[in-house]
C-alpha atoms as a PDB file:
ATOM      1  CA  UNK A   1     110.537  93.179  57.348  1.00  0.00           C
ATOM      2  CA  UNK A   2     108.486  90.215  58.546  1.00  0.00           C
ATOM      3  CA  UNK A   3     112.024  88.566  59.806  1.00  0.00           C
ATOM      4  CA  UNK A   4     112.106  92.038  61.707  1.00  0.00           C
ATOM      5  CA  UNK A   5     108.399  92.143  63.117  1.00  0.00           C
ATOM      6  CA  UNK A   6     109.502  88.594  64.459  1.00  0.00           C
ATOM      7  CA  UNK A   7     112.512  89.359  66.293  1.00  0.00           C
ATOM      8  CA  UNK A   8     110.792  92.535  67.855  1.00  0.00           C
ATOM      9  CA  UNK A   9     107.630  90.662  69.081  1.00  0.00           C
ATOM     10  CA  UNK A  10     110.076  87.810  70.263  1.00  0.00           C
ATOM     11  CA  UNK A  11     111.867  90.363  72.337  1.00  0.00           C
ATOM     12  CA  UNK A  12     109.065  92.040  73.506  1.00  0.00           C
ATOM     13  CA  UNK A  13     107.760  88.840  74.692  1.00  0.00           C
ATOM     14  CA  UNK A  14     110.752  88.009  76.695  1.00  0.00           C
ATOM     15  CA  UNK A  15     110.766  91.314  78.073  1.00  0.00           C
ATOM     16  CA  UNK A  16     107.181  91.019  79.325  1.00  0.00           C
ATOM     17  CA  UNK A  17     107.756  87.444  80.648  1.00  0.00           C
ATOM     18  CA  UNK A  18     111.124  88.436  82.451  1.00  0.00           C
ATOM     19  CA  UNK A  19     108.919  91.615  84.202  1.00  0.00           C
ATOM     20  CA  UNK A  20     106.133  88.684  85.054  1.00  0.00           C
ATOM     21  CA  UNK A  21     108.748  86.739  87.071  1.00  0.00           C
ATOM     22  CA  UNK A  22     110.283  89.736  88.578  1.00  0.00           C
ATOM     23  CA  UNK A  23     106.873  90.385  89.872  1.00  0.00           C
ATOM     24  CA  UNK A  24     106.871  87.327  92.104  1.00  0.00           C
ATOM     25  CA  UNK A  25     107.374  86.298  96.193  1.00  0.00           C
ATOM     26  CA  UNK A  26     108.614  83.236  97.332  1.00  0.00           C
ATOM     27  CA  UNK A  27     108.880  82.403 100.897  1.00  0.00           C
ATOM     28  CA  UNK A  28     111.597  79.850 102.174  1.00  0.00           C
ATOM     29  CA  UNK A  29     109.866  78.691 105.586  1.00  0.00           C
ATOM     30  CA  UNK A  30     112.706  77.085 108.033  1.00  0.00           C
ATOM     31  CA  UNK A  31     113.401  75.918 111.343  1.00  0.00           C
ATOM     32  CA  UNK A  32     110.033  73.814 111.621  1.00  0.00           C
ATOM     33  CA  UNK A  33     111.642  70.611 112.082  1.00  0.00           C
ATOM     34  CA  UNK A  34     109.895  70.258 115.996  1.00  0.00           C
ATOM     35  CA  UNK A  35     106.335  70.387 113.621  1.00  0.00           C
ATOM     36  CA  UNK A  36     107.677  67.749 110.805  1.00  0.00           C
ATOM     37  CA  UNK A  37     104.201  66.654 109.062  1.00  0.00           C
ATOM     38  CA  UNK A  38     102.225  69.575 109.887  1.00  0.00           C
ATOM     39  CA  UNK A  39     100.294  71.576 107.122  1.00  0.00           C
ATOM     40  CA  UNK A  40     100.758  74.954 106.677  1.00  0.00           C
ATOM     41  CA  UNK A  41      98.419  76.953 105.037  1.00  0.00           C
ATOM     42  CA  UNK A  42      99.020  80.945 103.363  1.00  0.00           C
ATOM     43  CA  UNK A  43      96.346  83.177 104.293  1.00  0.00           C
ATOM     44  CA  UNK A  44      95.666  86.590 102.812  1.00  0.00           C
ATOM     45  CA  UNK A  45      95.062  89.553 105.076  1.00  0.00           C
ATOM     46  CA  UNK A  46      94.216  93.129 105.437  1.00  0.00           C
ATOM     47  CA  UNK A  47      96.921  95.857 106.270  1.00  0.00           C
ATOM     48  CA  UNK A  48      95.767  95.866 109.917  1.00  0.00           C
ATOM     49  CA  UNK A  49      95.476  92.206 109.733  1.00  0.00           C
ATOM     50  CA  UNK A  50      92.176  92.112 111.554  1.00  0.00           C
ATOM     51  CA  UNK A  51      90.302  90.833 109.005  1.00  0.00           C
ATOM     52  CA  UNK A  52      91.210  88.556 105.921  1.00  0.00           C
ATOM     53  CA  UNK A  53      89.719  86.184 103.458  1.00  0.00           C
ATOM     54  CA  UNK A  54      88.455  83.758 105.766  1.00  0.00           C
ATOM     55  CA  UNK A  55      86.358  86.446 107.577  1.00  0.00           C
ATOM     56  CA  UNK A  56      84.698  86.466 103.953  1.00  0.00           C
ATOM     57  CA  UNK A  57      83.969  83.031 103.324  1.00  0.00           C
ATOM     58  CA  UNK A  58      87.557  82.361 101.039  1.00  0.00           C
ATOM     59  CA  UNK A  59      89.744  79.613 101.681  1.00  0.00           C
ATOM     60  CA  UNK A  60      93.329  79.617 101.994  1.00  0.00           C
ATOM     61  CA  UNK A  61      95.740  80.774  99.126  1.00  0.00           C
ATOM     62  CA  UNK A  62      97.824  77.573  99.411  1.00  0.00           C
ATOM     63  CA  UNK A  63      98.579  75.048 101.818  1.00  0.00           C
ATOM     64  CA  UNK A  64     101.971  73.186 101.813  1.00  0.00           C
ATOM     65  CA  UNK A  65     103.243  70.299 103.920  1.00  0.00           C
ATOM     66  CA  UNK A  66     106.223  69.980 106.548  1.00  0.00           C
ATOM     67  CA  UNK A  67     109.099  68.550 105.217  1.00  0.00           C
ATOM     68  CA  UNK A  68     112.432  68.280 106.530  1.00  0.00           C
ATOM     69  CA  UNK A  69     111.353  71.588 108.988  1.00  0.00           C
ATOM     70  CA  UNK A  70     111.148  73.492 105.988  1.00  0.00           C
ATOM     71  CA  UNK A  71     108.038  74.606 103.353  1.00  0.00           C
ATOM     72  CA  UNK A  72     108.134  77.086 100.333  1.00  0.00           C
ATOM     73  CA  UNK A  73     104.975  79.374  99.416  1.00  0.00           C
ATOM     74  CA  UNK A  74     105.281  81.192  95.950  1.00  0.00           C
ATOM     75  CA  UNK A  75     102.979  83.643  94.210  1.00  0.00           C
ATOM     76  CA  UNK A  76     102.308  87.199  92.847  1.00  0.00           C
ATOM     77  CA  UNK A  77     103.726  90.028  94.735  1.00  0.00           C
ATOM     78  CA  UNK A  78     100.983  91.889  96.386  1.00  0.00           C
ATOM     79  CA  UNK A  79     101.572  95.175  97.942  1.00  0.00           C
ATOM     80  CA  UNK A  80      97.628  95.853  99.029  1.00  0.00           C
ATOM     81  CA  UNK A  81      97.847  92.961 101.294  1.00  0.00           C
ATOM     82  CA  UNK A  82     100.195  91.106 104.041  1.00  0.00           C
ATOM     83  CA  UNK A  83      99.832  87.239 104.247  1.00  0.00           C
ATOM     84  CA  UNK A  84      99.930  84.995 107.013  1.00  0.00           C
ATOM     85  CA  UNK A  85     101.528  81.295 107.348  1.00  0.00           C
ATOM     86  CA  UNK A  86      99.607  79.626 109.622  1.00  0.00           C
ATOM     87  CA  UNK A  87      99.863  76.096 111.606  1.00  0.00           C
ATOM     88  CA  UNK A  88      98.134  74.704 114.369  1.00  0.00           C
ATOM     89  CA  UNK A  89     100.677  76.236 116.998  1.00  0.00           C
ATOM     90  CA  UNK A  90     101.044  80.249 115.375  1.00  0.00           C
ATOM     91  CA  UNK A  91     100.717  82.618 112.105  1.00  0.00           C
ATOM     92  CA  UNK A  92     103.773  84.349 110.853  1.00  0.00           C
ATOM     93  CA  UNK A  93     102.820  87.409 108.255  1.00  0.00           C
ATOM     94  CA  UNK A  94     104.806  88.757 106.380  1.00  0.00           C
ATOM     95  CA  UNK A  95     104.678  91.265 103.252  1.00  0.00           C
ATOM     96  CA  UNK A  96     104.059  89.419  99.985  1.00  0.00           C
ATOM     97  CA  UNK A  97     107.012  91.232  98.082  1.00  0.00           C
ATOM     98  CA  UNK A  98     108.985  90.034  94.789  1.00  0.00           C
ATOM     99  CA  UNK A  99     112.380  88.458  95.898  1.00  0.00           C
ATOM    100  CA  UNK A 100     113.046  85.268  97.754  1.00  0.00           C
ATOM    101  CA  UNK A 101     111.981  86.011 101.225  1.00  0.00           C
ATOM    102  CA  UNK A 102     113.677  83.426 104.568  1.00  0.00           C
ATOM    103  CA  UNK A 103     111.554  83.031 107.681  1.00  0.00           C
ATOM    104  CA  UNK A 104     112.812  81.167 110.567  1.00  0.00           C
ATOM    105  CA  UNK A 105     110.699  79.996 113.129  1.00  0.00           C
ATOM    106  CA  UNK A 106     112.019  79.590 116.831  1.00  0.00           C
ATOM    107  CA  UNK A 107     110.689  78.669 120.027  1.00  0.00           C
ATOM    108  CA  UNK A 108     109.974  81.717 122.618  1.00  0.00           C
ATOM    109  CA  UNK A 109     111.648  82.828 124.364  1.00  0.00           C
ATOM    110  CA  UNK A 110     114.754  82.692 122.070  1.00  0.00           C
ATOM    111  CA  UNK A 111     115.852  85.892 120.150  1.00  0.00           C
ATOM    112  CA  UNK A 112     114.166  85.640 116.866  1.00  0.00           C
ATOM    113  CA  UNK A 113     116.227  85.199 113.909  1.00  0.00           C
ATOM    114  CA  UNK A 114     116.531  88.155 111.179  1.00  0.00           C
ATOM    115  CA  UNK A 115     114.199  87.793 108.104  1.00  0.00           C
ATOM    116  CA  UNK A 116     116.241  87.417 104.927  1.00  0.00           C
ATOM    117  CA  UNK A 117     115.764  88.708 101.556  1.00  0.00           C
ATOM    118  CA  UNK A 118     117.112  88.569  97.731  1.00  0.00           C
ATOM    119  CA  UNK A 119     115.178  91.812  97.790  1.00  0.00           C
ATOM    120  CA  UNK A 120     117.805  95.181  98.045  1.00  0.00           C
ATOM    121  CA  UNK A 121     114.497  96.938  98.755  1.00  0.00           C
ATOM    122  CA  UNK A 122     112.858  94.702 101.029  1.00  0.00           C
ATOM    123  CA  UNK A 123     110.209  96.228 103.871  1.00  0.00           C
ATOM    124  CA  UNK A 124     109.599  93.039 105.608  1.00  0.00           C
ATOM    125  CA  UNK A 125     113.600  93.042 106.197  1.00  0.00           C
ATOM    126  CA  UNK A 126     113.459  96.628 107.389  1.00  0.00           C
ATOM    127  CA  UNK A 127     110.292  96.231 109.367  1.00  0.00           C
ATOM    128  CA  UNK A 128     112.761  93.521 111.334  1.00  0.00           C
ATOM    129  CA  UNK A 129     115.241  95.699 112.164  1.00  0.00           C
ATOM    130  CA  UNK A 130     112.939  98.342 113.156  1.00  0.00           C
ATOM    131  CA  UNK A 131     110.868  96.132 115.338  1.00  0.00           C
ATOM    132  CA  UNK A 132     113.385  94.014 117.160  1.00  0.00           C
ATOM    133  CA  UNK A 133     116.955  95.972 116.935  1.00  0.00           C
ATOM    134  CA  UNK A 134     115.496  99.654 116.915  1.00  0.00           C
ATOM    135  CA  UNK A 135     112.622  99.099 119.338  1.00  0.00           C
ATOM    136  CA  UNK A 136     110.703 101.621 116.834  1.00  0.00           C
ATOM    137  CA  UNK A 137     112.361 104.839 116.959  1.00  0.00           C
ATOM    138  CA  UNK A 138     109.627 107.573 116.865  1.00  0.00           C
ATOM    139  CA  UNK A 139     111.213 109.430 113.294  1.00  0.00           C
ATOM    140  CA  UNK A 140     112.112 106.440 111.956  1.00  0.00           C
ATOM    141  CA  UNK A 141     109.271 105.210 112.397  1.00  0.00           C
ATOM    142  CA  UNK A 142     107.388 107.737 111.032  1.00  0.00           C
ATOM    143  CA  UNK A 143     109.412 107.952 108.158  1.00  0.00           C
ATOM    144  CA  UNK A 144     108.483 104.512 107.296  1.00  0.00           C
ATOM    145  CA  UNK A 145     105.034 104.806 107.637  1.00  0.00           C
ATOM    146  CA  UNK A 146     105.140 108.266 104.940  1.00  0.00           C
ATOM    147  CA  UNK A 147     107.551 106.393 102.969  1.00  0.00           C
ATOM    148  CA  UNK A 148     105.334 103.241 102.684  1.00  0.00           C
ATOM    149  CA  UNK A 149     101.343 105.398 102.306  1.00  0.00           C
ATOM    150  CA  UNK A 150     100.747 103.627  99.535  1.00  0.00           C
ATOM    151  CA  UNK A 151     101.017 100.062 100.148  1.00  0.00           C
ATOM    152  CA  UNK A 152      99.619  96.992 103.398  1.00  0.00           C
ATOM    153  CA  UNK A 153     103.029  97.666 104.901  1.00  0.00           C
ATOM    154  CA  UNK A 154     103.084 101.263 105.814  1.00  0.00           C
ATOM    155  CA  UNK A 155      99.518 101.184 106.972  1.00  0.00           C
ATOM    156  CA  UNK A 156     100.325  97.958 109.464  1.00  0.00           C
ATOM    157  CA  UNK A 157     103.047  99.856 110.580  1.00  0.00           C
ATOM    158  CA  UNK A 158     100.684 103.161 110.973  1.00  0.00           C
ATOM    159  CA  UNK A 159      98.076 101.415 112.952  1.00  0.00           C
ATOM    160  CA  UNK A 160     100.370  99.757 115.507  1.00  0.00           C
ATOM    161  CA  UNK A 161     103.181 102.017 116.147  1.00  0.00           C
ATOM    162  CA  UNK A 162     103.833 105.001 114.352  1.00  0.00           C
ATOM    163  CA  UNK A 163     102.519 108.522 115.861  1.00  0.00           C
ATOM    164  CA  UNK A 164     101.188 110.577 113.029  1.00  0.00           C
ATOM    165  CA  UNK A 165     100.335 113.763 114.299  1.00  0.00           C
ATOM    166  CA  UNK A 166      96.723 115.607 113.814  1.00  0.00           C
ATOM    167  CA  UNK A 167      97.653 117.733 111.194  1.00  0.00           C
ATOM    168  CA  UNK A 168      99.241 115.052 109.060  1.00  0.00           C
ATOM    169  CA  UNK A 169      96.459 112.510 108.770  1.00  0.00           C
ATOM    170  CA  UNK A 170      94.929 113.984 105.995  1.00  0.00           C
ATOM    171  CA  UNK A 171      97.883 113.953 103.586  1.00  0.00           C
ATOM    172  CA  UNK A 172      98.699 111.104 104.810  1.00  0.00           C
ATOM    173  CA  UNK A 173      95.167 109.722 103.523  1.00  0.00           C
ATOM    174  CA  UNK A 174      95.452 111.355 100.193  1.00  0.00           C
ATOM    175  CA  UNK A 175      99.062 109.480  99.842  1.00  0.00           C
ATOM    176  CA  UNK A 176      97.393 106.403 100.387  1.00  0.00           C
ATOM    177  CA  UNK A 177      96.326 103.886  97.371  1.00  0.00           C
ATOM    178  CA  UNK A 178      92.937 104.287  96.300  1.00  0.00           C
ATOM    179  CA  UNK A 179      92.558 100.696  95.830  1.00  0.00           C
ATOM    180  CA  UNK A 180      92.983  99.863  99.450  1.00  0.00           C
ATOM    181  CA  UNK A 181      90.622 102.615 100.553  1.00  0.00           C
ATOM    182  CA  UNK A 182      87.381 100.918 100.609  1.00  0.00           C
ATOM    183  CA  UNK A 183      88.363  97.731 101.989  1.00  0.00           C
ATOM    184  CA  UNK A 184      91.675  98.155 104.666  1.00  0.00           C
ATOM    185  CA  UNK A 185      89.526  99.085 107.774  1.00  0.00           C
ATOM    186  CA  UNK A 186      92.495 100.806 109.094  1.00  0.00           C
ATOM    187  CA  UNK A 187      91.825 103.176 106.217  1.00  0.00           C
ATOM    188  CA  UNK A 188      88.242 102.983 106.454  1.00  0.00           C
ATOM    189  CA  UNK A 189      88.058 104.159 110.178  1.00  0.00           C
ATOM    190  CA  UNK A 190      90.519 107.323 109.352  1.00  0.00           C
ATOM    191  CA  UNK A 191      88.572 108.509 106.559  1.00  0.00           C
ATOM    192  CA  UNK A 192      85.674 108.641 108.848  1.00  0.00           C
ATOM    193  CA  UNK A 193      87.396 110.185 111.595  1.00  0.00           C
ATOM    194  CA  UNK A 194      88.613 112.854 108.693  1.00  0.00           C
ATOM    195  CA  UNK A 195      84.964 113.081 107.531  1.00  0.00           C
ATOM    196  CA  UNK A 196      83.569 113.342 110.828  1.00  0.00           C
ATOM    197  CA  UNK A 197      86.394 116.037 112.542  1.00  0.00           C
ATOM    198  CA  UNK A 198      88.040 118.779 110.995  1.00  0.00           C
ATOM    199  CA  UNK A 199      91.427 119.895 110.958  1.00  0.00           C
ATOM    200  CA  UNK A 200      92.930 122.687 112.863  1.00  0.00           C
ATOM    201  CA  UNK A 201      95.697 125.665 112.098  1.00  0.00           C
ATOM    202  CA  UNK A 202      96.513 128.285 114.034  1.00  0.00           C
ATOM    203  CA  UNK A 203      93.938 131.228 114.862  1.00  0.00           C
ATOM    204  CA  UNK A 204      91.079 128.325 114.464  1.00  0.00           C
ATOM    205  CA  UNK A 205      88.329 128.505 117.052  1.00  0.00           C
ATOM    206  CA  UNK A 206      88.554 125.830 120.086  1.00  0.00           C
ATOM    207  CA  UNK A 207      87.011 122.420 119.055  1.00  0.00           C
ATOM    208  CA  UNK A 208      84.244 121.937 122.483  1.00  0.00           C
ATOM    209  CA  UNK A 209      83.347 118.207 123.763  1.00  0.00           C
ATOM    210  CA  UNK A 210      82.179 116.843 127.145  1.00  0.00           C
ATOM    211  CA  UNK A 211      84.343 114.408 128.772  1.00  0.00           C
ATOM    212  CA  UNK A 212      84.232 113.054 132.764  1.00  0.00           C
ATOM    213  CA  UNK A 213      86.946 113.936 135.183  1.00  0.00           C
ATOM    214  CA  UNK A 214      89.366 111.849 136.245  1.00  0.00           C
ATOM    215  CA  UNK A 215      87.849 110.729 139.953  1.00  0.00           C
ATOM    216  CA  UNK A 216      84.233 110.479 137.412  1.00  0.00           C
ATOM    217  CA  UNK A 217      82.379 112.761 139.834  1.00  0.00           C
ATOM    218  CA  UNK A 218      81.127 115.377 137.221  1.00  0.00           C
ATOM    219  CA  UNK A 219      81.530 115.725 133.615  1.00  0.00           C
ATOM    220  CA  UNK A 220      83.275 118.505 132.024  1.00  0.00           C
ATOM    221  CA  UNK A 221      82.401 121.020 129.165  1.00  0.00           C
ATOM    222  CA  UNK A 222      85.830 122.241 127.917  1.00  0.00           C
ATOM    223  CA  UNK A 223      83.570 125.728 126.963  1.00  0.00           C
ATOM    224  CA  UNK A 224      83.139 125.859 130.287  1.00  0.00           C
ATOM    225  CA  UNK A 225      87.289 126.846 130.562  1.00  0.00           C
ATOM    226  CA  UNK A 226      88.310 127.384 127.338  1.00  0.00           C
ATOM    227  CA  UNK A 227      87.688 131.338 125.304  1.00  0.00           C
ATOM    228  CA  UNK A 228      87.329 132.456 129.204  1.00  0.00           C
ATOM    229  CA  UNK A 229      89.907 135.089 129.228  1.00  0.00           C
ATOM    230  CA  UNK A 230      92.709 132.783 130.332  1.00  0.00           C
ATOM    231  CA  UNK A 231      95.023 130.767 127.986  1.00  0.00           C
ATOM    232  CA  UNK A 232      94.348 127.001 128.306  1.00  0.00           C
ATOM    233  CA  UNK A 233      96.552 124.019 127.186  1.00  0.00           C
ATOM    234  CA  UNK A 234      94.873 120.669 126.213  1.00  0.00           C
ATOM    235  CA  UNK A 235      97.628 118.291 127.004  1.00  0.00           C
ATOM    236  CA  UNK A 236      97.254 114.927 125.811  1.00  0.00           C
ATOM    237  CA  UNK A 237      98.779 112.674 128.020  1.00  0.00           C
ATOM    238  CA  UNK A 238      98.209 109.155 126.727  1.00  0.00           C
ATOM    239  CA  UNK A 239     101.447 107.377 126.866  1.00  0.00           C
ATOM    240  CA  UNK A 240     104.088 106.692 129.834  1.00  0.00           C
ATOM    241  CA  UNK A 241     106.498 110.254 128.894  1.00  0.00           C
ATOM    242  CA  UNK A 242     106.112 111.565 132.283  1.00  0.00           C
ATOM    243  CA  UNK A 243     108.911 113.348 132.531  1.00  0.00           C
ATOM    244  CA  UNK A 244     108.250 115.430 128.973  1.00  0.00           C
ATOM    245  CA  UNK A 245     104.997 115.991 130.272  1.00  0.00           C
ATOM    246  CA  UNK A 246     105.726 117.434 133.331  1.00  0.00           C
ATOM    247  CA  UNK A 247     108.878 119.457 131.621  1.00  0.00           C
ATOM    248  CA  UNK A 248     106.187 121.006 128.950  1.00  0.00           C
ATOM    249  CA  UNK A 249     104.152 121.576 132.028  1.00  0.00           C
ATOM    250  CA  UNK A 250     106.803 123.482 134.222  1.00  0.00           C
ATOM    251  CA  UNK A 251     107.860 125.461 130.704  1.00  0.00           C
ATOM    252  CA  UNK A 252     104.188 126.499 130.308  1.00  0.00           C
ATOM    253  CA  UNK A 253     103.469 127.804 133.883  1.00  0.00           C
ATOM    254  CA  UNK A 254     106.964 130.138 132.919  1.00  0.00           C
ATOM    255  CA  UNK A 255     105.504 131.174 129.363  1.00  0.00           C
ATOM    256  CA  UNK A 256     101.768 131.500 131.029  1.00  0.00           C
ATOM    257  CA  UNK A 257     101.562 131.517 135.016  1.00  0.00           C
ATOM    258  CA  UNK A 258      97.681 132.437 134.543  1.00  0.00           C
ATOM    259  CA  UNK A 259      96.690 129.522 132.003  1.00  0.00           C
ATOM    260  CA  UNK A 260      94.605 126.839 132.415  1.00  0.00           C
ATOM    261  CA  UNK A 261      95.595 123.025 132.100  1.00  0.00           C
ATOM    262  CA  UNK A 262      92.830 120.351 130.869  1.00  0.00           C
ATOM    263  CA  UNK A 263      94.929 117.181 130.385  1.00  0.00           C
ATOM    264  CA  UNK A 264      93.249 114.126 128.321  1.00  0.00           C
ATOM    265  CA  UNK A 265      94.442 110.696 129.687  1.00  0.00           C
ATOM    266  CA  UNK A 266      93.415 107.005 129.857  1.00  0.00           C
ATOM    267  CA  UNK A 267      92.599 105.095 133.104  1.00  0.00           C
ATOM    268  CA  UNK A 268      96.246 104.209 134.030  1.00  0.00           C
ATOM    269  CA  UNK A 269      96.641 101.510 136.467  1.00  0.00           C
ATOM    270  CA  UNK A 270     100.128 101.500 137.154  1.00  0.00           C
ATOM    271  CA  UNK A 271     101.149 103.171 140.777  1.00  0.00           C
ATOM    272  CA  UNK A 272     103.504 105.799 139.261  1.00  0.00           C
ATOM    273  CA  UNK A 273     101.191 107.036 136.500  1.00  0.00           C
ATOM    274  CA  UNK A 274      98.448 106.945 138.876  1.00  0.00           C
ATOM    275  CA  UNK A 275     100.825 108.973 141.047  1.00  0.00           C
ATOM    276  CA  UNK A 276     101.410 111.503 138.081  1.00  0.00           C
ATOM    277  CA  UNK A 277      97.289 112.054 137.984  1.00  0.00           C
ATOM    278  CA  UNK A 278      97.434 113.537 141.799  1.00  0.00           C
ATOM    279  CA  UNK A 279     100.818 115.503 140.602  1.00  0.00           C
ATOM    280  CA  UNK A 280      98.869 117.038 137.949  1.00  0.00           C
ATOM    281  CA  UNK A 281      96.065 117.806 140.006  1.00  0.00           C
ATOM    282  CA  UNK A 282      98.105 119.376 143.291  1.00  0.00           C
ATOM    283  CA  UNK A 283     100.839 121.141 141.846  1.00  0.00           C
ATOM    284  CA  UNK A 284      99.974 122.254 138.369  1.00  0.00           C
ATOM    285  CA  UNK A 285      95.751 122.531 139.409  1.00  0.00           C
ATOM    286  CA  UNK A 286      94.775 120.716 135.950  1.00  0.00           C
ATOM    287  CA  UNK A 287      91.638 119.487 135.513  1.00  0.00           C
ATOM    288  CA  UNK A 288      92.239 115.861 134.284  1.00  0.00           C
ATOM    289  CA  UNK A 289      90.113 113.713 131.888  1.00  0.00           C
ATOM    290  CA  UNK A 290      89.381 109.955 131.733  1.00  0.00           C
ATOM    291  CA  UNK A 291      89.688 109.763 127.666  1.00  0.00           C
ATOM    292  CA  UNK A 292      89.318 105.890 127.641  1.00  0.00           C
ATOM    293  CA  UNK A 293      85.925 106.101 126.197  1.00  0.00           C
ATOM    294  CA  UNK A 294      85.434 104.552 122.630  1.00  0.00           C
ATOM    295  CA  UNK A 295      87.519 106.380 120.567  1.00  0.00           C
ATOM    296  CA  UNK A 296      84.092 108.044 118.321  1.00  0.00           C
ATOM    297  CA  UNK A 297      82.620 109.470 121.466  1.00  0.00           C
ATOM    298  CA  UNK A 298      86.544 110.641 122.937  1.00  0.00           C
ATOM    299  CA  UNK A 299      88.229 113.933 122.878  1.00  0.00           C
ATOM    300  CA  UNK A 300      91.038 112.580 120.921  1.00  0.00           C
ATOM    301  CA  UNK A 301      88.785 111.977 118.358  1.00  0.00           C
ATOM    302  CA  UNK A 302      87.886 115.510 118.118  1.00  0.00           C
ATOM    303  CA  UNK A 303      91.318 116.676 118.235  1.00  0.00           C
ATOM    304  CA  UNK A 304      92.375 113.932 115.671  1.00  0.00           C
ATOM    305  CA  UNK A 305      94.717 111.896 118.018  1.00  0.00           C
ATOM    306  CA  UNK A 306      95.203 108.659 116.079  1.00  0.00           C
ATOM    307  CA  UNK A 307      97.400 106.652 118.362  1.00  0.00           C
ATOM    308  CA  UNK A 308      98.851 106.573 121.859  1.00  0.00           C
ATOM    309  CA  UNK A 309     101.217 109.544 121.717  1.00  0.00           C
ATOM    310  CA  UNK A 310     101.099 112.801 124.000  1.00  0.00           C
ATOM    311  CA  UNK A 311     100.557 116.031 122.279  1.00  0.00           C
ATOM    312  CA  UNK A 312      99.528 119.385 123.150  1.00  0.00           C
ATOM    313  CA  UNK A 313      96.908 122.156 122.025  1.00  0.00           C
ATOM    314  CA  UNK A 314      97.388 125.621 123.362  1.00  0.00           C
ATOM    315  CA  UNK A 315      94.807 128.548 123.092  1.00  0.00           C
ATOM    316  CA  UNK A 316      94.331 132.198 123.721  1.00  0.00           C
ATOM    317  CA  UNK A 317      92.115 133.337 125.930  1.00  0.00           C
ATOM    318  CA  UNK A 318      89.717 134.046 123.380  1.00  0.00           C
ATOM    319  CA  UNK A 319      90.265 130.280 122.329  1.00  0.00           C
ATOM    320  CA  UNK A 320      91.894 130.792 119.605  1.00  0.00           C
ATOM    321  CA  UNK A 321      94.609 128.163 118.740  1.00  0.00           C
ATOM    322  CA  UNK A 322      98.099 129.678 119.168  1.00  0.00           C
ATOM    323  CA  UNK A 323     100.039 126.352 118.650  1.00  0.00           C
ATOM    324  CA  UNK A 324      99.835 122.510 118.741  1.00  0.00           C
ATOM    325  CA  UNK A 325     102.785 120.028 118.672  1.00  0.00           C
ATOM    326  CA  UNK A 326     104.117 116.936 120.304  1.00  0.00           C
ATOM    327  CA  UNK A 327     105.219 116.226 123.883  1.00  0.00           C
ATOM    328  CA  UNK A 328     108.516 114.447 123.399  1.00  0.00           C
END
C-alpha cells in the first residue's frame, strides 16, 4: 500500500508540475540588431494600457540585455494584464499568454512582421491579423471582444476599436472577470457609466439632456422636441459613414415624412463632413448637436454610446422608444 501511496503522490506531483509549466509565456524578442547593447525592460500594464505598475511606484518585471538583436522574457501567464517591452526608442505589448510567443521589431515604415506563436489558441496572434490584415472588421471585431470579456485582451480590444452597442454593455460587464473590475479603468469608467445611466427597451420613456447646437448659438433641451406629437430620431452620427447616414435618413423621411431629426455629432474638421453638417441642416431640417463635450456631461453618455460608432434612437410622438439600432 505504501509502495502505492508513493507512486500516486509521485504522479500527482508530475502532473501538477507539468500544469505549472504549461502555465508559462516566453517571449522570443528579434530583429533588434540596429539597438545591439540596449536594455530592455518588461513592464506590466492595465487592459487599456493607460496605466501600469510604474504609475504605482513598482519597478519593472525584468529587464534583459541586447544580444545578437535578440532578448527572451519568460514568466507566468497572466490573462488580467498585457505587458510592455520597452527600450529607449518604443514599447511593444503584447498579451502575457502560455506558449512561446516571436516578436519582430522593424523600422517604420516597413510592413510589420506577423507575431508568432507555439500557442493553437493564441489572441496576440489573432489580434495581428485582425489589426493589420483585417483592418478590424466591425463583427469580427465584436466577436472578439464577447469572446475575450473575461480577460486584458478583450477589454484592450473593447476600448480601442470594437463598437458595443447600448444595450449590450451591461452583459458585457457582467461577462467580465471580477478580479479586473476594481482596478482596469476601462472597466472602472463603464461601470460608472452603467451606474450612472440606465438602459433602454422599447416603450421606455425618452432619456432628456441639454446639449449646444452645432453653430453654438443656443443650447438645446431635447424635451423641448421630443413627446411633442411628432416622431423624432436621435441619430448618432459620430464616425465618417456618411453615406449610411444619409441612406437611414432618406429611409426615415419615407417611413415618417412628419418626424423630427436631432443628430449628435463631434466637431468635425474635415471639409466633407463639415459639408454633411449643412446637408443635414438644409435638406433633412435636423437640428444638429456638438457632442464633443467630456463624455460624463455628453448625450452619448446618456444614451450609453461607448465608442465612436453611429447609431440611432427613434421615438413616438409620445416619446416613447419604438426602436434603436446601428447605422451601418
Amino acid at each position: 500500500m505504501k509502495i502505492n501511496c508513493w507512486i500516486f503522490l509521485s504522479m500527482l506531483l508530475g502532473m501538477v508540475s507539468c500544469q505549472s509549466q504549461d502555465r508559462t509565456f516566453t517571449v522570443h524578442c528579434i530583429g533588434l540588431d540596429a539597438h545591439e547593447g540596449d536594455t530592455l525592460y518588461l513592464w506590466r500594464y492595465g487592459a487599456d494600457r493607460m496605466t501600469g505598475d510604474r504609475d504605482y511606484g513598482k519597478g519593472p518585471l525584468d529587464s534583459a540585455i541586447i544580444r545578437n538583436g535578440q532578448a527572451i522574457f519568460s514568466g507566468k501567464e497572466d490573462t488580467l494584464h498585457l505587458y510592455g517591452i520597452e527600450h529607449r526608442h518604443s514599447m511593444n505589448f503584447f498579451y502575457p499568454e502560455r506558449g512561446e510567443l516571436t516578436l519582430t521589431n522593424v523600422t517604420p515604415p516597413e510592413m510589420p512582421v506577423p507575431d508568432k506563436s507555439t500557442n493553437p489558441r493564441s489572441l496576440n496572434v489573432r489580434l495581428w491579423k485582425l489589426w493589420h490584415e483585417e483592418l478590424f472588421p466591425r463583427e469580427e471585431t465584436r466577436k472578439f471582444v464577447f469572446e475575450n470579456a473575461g480577460n486584458a485582451m478583450g477589454w484592450m480590444v473593447f476600448d480601442r476599436w470594437a463598437e458595443i452597442y447600448p444595450d449590450e454593455l451591461e452583459k458585457l460587464y457582467q461577462n467580465s472577470n471580477p478580479q479586473m473590475r476594481d482596478s482596469t479603468s476601462v472597466l472602472i469608467g463603464l461601470k460608472r457609466l452603467l451606474d450612472g445611466t440606465r438602459s433602454m427597451m422599447s416603450g421606455d420613456d425618452f432619456i432628456d439632456f441639454r446639449q449646444v447646437d452645432y453653430a453654438e448659438k443656443d443650447s438645446v433641451q431635447f424635451s423641448d422636441i421630443a413627446g411633442k406629437g411628432q416622431p423624432v430620431c436621435l441619430l448618432f452620427w459620430l464616425n465618417d459613414g456618411i453615406d449610411g447616414v444619409r441612406a437611414e435618413l432618406d429611409d426615415l423621411r419615407n417611413q415618417y415624412p412628419d418626424a423630427r431629426i436631432v443628430v449628435a455629432t463631434y466637431r468635425f474638421q474635415d471639409p466633407k463632413s463639415r459639408a454633411f453638417v449643412g446637408e443635414l441642416e438644409d435638406k433633412y431640417q435636423a437640428t444638429v448637436l456638438d457632442d464633443s463635450r467630456r463624455f460624463e456631461k455628453s448625450a452619448r453618455w446618456k444614451y450609453r454610446i461607448y465608442g465612436s460608432f453611429n447609431y440611432e434612437y427613434m421615438f413616438d410622438g409620445q416619446g416613447k422608444l419604438i426602436k434603436m439600432k446601428p447605422v451601418l
